[in-house]
Protein backbone atom coordinates (compact mmCIF):
# COMPACT_ATOMS: atom_id res chain seq x y z
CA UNK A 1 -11.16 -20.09 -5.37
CA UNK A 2 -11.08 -16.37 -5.03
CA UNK A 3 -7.99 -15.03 -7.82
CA UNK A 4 -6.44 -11.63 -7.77
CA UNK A 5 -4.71 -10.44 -11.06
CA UNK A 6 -0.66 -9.01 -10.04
CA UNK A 7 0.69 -6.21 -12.01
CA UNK A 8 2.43 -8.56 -14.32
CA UNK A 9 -0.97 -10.40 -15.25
CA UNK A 10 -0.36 -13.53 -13.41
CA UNK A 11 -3.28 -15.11 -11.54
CA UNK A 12 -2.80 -15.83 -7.91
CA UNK A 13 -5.12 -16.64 -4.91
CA UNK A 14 -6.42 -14.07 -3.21
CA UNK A 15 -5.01 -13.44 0.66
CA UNK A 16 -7.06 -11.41 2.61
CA UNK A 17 -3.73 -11.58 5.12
CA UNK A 18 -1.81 -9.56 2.20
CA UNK A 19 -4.79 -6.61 2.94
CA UNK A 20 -5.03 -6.46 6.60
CA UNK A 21 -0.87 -6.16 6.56
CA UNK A 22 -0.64 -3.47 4.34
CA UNK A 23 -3.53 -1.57 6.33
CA UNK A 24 -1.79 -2.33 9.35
CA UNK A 25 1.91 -0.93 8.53
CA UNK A 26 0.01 2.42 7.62
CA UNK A 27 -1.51 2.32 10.92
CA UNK A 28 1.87 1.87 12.38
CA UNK A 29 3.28 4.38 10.40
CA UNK A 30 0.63 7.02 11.62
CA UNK A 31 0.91 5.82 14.82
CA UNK A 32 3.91 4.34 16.04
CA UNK A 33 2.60 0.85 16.47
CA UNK A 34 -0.73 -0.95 16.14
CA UNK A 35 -2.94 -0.63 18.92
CA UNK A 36 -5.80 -2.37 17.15
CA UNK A 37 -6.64 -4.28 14.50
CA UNK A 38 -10.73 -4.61 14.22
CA UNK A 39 -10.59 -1.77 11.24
CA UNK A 40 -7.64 -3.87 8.98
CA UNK A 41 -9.90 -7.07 9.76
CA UNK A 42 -13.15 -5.48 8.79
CA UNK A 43 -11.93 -3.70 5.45
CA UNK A 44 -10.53 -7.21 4.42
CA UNK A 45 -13.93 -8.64 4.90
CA UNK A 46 -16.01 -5.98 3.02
CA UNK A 47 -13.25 -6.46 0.32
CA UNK A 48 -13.43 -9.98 0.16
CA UNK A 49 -17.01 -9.99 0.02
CA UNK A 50 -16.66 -7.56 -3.21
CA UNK A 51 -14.27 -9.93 -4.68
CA UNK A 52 -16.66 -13.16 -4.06
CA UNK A 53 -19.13 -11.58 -5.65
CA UNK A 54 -17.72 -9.99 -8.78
CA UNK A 55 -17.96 -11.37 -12.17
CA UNK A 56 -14.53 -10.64 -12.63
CA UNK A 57 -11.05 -11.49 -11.86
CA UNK A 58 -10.19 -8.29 -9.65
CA UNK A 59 -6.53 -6.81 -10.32
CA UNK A 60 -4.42 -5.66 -7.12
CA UNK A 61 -4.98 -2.00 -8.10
CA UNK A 62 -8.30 -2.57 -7.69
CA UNK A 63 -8.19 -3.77 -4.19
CA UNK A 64 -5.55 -0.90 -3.55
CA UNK A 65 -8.27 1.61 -4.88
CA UNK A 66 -10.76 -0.03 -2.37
CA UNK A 67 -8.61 -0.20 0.27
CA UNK A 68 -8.14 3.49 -0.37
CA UNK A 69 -11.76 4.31 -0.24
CA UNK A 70 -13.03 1.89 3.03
CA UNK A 71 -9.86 3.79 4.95
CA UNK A 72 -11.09 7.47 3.77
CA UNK A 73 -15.06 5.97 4.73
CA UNK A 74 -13.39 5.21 8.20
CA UNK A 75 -12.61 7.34 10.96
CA UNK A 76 -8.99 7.23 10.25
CA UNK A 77 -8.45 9.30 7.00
CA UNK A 78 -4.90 10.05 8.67
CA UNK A 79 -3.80 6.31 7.98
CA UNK A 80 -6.04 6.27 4.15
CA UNK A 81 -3.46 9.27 3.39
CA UNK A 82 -0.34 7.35 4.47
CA UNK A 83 -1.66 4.35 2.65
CA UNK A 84 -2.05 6.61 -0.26
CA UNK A 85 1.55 7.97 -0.18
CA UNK A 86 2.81 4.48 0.30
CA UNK A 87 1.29 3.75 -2.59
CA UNK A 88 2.48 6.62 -4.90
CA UNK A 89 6.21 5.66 -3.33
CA UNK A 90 5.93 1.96 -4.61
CA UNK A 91 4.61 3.33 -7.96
CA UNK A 92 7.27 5.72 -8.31
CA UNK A 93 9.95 3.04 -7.38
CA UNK A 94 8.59 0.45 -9.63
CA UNK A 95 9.00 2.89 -13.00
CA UNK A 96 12.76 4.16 -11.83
């Protein structure tokens, strides 16, 4: 079984579902509501591919940080920057 590493070091399986979400509500964000999903769907592959085949137990800033970089390869680098800020929010809110 695939296992993502959480901020607070606990193990848990990983949910490709948890990706294509979070891509998603940036894509809602930028533009009002989804109108497609292929490019979510498609980045959660490639990124579950890169987890399958790691030697390593991949952390969830990891698969931010390539979440990040599939969006800015895309044709959307309007959602990757939402994404981006969304992230830098969380961060923010998590040390206050």
């Amino acid at each position: 079984m695939l296992q993502v590493r959480k901020r607070n070091g606990i193990l848990v399986p990983f949910d490709k579902e948890r990706i294509i979400n979070a891509i998603n509500k940036a894509f809602i964000e930028v533009d009002g509501a989804l109108y497609e999903d292929d490019t979510a769907n498609d980045i959660a592959d490639e990124i579950k591919y890169a987890v399958k085949t790691s030697d390593e137990v991949v952390s969830v800033e990891k698969i931010q940080d390539m979440v990040e970089d599939y969006l800015m390869k895309s044709e959307r680098r309007d959602v990757a920057k939402e994404y981006i800020r969304y992230r830098y929010k969380r961060e923010i809110a998590r040390k206050g």
